[in-house]
Every structure is written in C-alpha cells, then in structure tokens.
PDB file of N, CA and C in Angstrom:
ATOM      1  N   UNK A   1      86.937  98.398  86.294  1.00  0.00           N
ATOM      2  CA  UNK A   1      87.903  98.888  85.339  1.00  0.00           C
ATOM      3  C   UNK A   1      87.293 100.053  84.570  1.00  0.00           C
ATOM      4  N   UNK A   2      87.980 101.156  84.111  1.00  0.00           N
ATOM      5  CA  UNK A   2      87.726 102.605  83.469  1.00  0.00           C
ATOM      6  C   UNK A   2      88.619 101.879  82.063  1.00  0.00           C
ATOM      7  N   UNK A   3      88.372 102.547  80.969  1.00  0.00           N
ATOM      8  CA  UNK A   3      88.729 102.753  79.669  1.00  0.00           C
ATOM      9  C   UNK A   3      88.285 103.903  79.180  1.00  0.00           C
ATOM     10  N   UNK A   4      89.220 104.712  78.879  1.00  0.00           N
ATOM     11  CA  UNK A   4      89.722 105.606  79.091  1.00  0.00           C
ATOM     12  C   UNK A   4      90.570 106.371  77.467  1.00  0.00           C
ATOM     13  N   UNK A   5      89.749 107.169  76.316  1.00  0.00           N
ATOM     14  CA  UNK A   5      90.628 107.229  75.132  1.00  0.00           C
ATOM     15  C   UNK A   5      90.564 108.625  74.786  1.00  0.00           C
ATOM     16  N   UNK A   6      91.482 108.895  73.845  1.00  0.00           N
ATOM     17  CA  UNK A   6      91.611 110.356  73.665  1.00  0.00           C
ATOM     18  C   UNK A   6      92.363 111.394  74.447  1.00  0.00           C
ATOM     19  N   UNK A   7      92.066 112.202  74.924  1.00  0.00           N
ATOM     20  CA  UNK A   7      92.463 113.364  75.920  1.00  0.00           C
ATOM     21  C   UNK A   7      91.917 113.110  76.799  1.00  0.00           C
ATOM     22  N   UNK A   8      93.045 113.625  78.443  1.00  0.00           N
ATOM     23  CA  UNK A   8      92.447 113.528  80.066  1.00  0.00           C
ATOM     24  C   UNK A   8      93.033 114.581  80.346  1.00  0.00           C
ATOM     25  N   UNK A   9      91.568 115.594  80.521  1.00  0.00           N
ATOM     26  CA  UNK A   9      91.788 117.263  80.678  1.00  0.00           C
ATOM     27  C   UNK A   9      91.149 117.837  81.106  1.00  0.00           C
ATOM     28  N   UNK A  10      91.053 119.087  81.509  1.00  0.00           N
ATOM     29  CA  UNK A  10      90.357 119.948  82.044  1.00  0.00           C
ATOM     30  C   UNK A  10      88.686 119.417  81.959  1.00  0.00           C
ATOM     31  N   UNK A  11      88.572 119.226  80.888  1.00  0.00           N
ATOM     32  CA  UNK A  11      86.822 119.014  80.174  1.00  0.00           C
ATOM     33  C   UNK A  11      86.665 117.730  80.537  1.00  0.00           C
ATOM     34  N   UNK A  12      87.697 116.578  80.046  1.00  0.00           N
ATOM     35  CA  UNK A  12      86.993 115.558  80.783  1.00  0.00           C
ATOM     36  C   UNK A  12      87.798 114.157  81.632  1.00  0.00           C
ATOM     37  N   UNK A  13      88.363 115.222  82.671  1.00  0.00           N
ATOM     38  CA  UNK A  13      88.649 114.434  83.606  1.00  0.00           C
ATOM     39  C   UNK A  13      87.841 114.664  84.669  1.00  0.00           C
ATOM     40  N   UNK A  14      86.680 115.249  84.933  1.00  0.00           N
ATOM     41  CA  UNK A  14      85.725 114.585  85.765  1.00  0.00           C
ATOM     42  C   UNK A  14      84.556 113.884  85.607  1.00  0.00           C
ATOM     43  N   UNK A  15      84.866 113.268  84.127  1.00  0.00           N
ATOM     44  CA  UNK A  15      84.131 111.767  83.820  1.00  0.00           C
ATOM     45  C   UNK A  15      84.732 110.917  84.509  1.00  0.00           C
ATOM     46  N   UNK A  16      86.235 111.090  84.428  1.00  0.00           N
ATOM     47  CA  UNK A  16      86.989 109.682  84.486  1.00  0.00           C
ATOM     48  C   UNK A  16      87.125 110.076  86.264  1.00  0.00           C
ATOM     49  N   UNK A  17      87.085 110.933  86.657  1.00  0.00           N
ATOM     50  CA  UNK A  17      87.016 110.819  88.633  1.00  0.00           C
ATOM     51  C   UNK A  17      85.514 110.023  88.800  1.00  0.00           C
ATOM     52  N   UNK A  18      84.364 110.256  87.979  1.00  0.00           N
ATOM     53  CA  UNK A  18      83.546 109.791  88.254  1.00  0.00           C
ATOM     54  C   UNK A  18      83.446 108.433  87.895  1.00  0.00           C
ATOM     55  N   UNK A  19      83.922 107.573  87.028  1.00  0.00           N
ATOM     56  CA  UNK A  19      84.245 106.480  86.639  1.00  0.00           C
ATOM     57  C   UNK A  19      84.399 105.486  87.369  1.00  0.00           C
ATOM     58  N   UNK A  20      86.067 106.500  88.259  1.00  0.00           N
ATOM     59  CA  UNK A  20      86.670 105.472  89.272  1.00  0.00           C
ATOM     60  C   UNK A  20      85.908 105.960  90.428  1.00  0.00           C
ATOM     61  N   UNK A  21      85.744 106.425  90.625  1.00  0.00           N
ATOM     62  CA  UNK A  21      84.643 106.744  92.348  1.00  0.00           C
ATOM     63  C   UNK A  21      83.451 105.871  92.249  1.00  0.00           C
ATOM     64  N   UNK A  22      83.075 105.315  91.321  1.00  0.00           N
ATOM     65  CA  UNK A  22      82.058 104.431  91.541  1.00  0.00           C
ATOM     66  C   UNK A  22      82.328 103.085  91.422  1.00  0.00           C
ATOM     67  N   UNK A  23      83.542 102.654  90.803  1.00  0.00           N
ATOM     68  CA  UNK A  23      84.085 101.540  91.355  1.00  0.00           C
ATOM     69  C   UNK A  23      84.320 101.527  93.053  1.00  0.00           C
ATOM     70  N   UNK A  24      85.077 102.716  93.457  1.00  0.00           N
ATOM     71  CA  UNK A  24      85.304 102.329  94.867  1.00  0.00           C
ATOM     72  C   UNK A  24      84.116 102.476  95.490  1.00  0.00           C
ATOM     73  N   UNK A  25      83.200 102.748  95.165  1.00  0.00           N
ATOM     74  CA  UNK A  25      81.716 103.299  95.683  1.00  0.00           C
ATOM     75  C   UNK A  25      81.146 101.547  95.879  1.00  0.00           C
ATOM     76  N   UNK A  26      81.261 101.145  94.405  1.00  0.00           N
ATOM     77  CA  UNK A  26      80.337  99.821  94.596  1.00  0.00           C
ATOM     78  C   UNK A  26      81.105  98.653  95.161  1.00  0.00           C
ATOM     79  N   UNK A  27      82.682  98.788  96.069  1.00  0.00           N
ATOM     80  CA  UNK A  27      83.024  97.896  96.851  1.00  0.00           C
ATOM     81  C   UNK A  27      84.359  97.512  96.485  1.00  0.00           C
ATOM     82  N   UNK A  28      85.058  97.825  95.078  1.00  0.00           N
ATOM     83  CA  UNK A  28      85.718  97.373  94.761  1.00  0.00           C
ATOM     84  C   UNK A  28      86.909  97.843  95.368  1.00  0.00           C
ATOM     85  N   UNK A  29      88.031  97.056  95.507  1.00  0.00           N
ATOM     86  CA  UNK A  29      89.483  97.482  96.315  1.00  0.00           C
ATOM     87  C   UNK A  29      90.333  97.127  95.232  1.00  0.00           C
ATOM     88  N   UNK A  30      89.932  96.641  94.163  1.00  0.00           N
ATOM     89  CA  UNK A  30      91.154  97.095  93.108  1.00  0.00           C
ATOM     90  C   UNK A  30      90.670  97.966  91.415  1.00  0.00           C
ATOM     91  N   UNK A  31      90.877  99.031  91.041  1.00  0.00           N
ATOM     92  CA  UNK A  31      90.633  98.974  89.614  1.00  0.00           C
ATOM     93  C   UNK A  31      91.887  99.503  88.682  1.00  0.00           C
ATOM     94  N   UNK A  32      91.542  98.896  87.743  1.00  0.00           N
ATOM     95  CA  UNK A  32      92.690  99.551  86.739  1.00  0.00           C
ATOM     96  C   UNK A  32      92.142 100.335  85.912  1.00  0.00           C
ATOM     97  N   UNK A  33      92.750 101.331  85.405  1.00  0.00           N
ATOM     98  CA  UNK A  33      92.318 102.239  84.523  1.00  0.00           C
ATOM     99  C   UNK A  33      93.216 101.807  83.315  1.00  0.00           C
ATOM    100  N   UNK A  34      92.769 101.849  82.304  1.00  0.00           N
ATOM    101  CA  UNK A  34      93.451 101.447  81.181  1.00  0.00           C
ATOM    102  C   UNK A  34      93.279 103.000  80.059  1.00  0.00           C
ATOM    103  N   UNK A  35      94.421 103.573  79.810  1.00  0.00           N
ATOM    104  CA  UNK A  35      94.854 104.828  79.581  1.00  0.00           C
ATOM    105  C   UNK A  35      95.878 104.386  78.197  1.00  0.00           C
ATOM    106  N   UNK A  36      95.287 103.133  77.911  1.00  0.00           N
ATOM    107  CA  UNK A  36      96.090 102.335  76.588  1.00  0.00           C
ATOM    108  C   UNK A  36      95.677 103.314  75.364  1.00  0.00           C
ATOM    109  N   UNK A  37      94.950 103.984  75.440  1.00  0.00           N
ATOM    110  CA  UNK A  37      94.141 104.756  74.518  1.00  0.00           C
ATOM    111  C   UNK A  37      94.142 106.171  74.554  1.00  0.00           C
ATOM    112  N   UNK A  38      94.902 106.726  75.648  1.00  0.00           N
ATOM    113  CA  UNK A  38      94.681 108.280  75.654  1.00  0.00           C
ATOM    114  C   UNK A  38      96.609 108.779  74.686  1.00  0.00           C
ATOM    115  N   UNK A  39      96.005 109.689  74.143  1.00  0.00           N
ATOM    116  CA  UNK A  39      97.353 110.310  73.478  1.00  0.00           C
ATOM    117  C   UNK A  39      97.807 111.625  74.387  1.00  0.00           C
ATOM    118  N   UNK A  40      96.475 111.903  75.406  1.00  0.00           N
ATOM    119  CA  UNK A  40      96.959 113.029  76.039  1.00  0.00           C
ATOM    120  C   UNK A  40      97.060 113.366  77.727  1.00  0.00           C
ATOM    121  N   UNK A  41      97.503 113.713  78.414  1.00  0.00           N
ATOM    122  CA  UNK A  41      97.064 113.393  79.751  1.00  0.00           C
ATOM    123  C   UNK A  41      97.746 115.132  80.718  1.00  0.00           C
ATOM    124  N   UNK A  42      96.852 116.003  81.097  1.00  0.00           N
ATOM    125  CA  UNK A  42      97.501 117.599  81.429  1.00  0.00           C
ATOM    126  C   UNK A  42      97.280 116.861  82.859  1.00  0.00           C
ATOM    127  N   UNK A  43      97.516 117.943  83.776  1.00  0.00           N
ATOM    128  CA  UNK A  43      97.887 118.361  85.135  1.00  0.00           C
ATOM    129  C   UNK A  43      96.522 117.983  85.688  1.00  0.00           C
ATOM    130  N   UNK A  44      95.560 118.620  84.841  1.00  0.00           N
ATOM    131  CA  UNK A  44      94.162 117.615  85.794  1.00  0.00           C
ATOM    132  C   UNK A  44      93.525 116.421  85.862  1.00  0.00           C
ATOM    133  N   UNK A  45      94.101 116.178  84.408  1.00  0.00           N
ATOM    134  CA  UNK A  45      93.562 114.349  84.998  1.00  0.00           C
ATOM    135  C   UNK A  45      94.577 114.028  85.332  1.00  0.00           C
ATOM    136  N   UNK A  46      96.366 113.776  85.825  1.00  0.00           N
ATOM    137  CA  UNK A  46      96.919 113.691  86.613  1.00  0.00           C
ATOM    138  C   UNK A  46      96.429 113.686  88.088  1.00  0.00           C
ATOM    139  N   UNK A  47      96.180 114.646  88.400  1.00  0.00           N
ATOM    140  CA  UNK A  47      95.389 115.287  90.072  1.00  0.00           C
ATOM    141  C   UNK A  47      94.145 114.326  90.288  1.00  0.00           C
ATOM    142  N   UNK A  48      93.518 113.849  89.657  1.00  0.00           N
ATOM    143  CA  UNK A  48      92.052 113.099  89.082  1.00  0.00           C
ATOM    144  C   UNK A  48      92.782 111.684  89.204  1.00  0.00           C
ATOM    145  N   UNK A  49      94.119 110.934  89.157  1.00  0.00           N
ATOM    146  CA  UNK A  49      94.466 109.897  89.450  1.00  0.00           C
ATOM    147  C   UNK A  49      94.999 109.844  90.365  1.00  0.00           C
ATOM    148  N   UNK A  50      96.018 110.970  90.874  1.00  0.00           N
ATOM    149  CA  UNK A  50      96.829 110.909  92.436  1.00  0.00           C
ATOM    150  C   UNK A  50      95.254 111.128  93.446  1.00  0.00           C
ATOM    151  N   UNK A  51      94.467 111.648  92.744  1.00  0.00           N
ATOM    152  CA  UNK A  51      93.259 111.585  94.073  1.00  0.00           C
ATOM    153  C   UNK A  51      92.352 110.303  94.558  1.00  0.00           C
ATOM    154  N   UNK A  52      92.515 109.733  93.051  1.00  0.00           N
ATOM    155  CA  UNK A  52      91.874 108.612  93.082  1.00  0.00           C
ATOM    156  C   UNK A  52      92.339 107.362  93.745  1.00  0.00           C
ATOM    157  N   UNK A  53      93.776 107.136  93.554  1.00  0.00           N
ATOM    158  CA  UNK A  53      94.487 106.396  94.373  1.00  0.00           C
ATOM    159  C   UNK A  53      94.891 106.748  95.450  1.00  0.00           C
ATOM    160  N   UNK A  54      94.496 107.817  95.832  1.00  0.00           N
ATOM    161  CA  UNK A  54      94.624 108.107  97.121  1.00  0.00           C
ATOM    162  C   UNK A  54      93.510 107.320  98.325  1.00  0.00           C
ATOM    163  N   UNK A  55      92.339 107.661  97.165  1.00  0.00           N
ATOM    164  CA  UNK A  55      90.672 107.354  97.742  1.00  0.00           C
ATOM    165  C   UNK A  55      91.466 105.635  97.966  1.00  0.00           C
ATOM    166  N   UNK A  56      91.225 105.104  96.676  1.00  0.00           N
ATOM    167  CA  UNK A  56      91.479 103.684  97.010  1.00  0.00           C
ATOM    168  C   UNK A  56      92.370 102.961  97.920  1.00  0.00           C
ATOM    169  N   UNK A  57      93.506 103.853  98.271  1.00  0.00           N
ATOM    170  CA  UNK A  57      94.492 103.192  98.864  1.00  0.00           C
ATOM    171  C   UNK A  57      93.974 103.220 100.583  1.00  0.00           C
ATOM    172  N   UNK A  58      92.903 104.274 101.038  1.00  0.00           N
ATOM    173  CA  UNK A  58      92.684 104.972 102.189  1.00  0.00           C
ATOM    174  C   UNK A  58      91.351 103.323 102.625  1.00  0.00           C
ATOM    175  N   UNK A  59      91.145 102.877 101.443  1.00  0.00           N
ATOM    176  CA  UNK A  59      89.885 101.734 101.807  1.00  0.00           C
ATOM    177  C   UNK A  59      90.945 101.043 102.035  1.00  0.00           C
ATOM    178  N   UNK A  60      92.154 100.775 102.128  1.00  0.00           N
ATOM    179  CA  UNK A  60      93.167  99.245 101.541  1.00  0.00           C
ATOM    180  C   UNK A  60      93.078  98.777 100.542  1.00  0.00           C
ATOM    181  N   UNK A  61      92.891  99.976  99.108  1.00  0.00           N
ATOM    182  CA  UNK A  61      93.089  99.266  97.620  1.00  0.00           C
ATOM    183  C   UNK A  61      93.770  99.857  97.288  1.00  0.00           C
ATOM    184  N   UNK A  62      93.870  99.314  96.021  1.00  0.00           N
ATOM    185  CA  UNK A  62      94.994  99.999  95.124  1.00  0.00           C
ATOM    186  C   UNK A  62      94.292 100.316  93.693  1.00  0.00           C
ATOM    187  N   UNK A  63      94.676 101.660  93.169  1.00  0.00           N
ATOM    188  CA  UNK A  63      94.565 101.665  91.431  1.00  0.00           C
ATOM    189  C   UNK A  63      95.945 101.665  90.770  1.00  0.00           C
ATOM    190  N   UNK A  64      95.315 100.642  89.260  1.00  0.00           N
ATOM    191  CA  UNK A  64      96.678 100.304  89.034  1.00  0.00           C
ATOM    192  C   UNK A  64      96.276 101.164  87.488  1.00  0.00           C
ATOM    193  N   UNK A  65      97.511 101.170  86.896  1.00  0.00           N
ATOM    194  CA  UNK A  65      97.252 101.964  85.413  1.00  0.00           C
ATOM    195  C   UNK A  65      97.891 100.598  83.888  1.00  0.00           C
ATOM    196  N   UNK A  66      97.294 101.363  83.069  1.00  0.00           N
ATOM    197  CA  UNK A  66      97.490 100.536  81.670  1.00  0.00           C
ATOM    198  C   UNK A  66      97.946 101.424  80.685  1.00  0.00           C
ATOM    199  N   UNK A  67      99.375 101.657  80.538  1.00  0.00           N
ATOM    200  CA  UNK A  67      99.944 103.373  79.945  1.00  0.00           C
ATOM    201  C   UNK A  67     100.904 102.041  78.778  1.00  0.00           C
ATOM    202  N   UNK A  68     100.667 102.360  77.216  1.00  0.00           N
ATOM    203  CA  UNK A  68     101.071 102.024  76.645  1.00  0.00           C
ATOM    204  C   UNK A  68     101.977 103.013  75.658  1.00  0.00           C
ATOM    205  N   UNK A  69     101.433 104.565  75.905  1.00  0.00           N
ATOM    206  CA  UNK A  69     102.088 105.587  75.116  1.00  0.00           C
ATOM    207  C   UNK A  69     103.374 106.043  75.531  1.00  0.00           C
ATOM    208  N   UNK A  70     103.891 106.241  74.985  1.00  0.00           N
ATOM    209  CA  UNK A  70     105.658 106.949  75.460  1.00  0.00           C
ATOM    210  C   UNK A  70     104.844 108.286  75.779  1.00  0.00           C
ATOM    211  N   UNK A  71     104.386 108.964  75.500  1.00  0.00           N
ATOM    212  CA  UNK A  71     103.896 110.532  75.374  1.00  0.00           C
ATOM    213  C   UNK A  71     103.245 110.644  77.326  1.00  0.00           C
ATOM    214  N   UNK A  72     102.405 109.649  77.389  1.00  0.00           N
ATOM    215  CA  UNK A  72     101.766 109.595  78.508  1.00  0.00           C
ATOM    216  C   UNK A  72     102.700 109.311  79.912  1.00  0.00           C
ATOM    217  N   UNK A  73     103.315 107.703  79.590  1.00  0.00           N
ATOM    218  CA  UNK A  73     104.123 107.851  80.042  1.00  0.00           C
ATOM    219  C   UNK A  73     105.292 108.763  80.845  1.00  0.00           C
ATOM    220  N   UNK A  74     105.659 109.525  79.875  1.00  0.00           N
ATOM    221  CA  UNK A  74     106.503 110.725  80.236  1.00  0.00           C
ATOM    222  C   UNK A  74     105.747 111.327  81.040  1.00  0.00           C
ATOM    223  N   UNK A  75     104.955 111.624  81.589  1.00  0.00           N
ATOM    224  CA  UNK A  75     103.611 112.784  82.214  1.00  0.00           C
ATOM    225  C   UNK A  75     104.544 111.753  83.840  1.00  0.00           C
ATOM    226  N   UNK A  76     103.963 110.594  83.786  1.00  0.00           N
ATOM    227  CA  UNK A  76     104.061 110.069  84.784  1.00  0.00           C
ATOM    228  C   UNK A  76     106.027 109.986  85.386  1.00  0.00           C
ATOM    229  N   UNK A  77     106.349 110.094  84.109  1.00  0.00           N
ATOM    230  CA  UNK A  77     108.242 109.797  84.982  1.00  0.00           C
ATOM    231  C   UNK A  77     108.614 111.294  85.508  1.00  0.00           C
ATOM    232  N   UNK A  78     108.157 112.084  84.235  1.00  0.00           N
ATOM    233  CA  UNK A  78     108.683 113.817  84.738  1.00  0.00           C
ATOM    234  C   UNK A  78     107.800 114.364  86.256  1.00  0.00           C
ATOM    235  N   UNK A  79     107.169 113.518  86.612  1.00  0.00           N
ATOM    236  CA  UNK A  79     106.400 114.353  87.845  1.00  0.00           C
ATOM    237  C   UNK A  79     107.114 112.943  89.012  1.00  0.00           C
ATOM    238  N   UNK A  80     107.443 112.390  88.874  1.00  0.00           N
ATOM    239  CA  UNK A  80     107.953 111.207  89.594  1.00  0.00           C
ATOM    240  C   UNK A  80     106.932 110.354  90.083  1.00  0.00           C
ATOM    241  N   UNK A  81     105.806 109.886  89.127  1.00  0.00           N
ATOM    242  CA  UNK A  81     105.211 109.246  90.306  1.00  0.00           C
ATOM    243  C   UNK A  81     104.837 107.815  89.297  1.00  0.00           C
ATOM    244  N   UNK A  82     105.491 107.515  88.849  1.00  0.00           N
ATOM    245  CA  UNK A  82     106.260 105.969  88.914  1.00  0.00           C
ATOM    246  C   UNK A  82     106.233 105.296  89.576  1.00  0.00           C
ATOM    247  N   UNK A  83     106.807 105.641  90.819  1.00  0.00           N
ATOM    248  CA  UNK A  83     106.471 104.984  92.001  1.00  0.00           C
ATOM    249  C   UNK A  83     105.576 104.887  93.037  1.00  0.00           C
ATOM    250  N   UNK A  84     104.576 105.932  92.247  1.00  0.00           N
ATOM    251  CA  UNK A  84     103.339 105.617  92.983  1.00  0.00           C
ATOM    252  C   UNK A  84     102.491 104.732  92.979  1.00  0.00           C
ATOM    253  N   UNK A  85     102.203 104.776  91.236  1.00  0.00           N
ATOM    254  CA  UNK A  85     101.302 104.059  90.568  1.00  0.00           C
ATOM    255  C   UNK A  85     101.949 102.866  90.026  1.00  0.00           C
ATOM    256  N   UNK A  86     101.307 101.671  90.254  1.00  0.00           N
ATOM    257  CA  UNK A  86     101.632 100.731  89.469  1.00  0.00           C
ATOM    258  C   UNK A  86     101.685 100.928  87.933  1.00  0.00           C
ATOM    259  N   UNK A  87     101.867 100.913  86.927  1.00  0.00           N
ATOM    260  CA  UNK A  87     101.864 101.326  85.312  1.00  0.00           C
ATOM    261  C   UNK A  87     102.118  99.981  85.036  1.00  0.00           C
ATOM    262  N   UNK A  88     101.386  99.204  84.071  1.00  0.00           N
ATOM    263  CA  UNK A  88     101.457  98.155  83.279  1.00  0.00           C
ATOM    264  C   UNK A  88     101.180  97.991  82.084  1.00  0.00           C
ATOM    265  N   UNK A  89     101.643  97.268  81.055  1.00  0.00           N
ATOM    266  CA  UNK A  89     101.616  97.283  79.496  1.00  0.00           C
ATOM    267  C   UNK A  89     100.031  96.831  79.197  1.00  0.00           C
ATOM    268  N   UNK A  90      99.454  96.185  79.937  1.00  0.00           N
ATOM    269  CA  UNK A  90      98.618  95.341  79.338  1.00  0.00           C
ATOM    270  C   UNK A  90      97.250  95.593  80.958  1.00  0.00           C
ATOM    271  N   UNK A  91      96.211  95.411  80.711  1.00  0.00           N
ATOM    272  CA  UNK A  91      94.909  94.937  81.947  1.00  0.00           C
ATOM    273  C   UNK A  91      95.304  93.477  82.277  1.00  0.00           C
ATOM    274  N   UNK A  92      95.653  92.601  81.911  1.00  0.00           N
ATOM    275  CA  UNK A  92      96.127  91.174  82.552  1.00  0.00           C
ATOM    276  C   UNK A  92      97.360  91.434  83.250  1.00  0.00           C
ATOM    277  N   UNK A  93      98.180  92.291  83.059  1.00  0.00           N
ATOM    278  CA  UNK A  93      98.795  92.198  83.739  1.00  0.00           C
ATOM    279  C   UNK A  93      99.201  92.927  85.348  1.00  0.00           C
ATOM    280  N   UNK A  94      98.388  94.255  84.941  1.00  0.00           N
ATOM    281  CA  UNK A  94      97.767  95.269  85.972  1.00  0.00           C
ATOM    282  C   UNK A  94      97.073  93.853  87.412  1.00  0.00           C
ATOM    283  N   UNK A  95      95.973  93.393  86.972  1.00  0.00           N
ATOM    284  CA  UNK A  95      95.769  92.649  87.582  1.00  0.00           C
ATOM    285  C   UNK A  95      96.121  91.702  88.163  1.00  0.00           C
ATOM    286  N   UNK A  96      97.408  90.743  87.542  1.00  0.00           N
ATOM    287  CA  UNK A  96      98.270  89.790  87.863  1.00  0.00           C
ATOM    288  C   UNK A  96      98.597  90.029  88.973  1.00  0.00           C
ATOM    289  N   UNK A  97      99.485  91.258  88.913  1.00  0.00           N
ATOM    290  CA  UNK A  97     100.082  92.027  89.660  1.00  0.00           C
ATOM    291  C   UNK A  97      99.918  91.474  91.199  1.00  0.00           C
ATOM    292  N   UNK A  98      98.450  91.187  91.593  1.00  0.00           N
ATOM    293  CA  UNK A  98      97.860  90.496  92.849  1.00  0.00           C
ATOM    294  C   UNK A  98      98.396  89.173  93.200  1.00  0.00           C
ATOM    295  N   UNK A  99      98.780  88.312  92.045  1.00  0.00           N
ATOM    296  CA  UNK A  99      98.978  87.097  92.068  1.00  0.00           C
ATOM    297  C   UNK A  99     100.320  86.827  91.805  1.00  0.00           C
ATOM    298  N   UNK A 100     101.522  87.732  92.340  1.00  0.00           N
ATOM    299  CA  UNK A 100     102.568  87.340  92.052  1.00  0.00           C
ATOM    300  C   UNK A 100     102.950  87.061  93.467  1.00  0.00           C
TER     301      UNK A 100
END
C-alpha cells in the first residue's frame, strides 16, 4: 500500500511511480494507493497511475485507489477512467473488494 498526501505532480509523482513499482517489484499482485489525502492530482500523476495499473494488471494484479476528495475525484470522472480503476471510500474496503 502507497499513502499518498498533498499534491500528485510534475515534482512528485515519480515518488509515488516509485512507491508502487516496488510493491509490484517485491511480488505483490494487489496494492492500493490511498489518495485519501491528496487535495491535488494534474495529468502526471494521473499517467503515473494509468501506468501503474497497467504494470500490475500485465502480472494479473490489480491497483485499486482510496479517493475521498470530490476535487480528485473529478480528475478521475472527467477523463473517464472510473472504469478503470477501482476507487473506494476507505483501504478496507479497496481490499474487500477481493472478497466479495
């Protein structure tokens, strides 16, 4: 799991690629990023999550997200990818997600 606060931008969304690349690095086939905390999210850490779930999905995982902001949110409905990413209120439930 990544946690994740403040701004995801130019400057530092290749912390957070590096974050999740080492989850999938050290084996893992599921992580959630929890983005419960960011107020901001531009076009590159966008690109920095469609890449990332790309990576994961290419092992047979999935990344799931933890978007509690309306602001952030919106990033994800106006580009349509809603339906890419799982988006969940909460990390228990991101994870559940497996067990339904």
């Amino acid at each position: 799991m990544a946690v994740v606060s403040g701004e995801v931008d130019f400057g530092t969304a290749p912390r957070l690629r590096d974050a999740v690349v080492k989850v999938a690095t050290d084996g893992a086939r599921l992580a959630v990023v929890d983005l419960s905390e960011v107020q901001f999210l531009d076009s590159t850490g966008l690109g920095v999550l469609v890449a990332c779930l790309k990576r994961f999905r290419s092992l047979g995982g999935d990344l799931r997200l933890v978007v509690t902001s309306d602001r952030v949110r919106n990033v994800f409905e106006i580009t349509g990818l809603t339906t890419a990413f799982g988006i969940h209120e909460t990390v228990a439930a991101a994870v559940a997600q497996d067990r339904r």
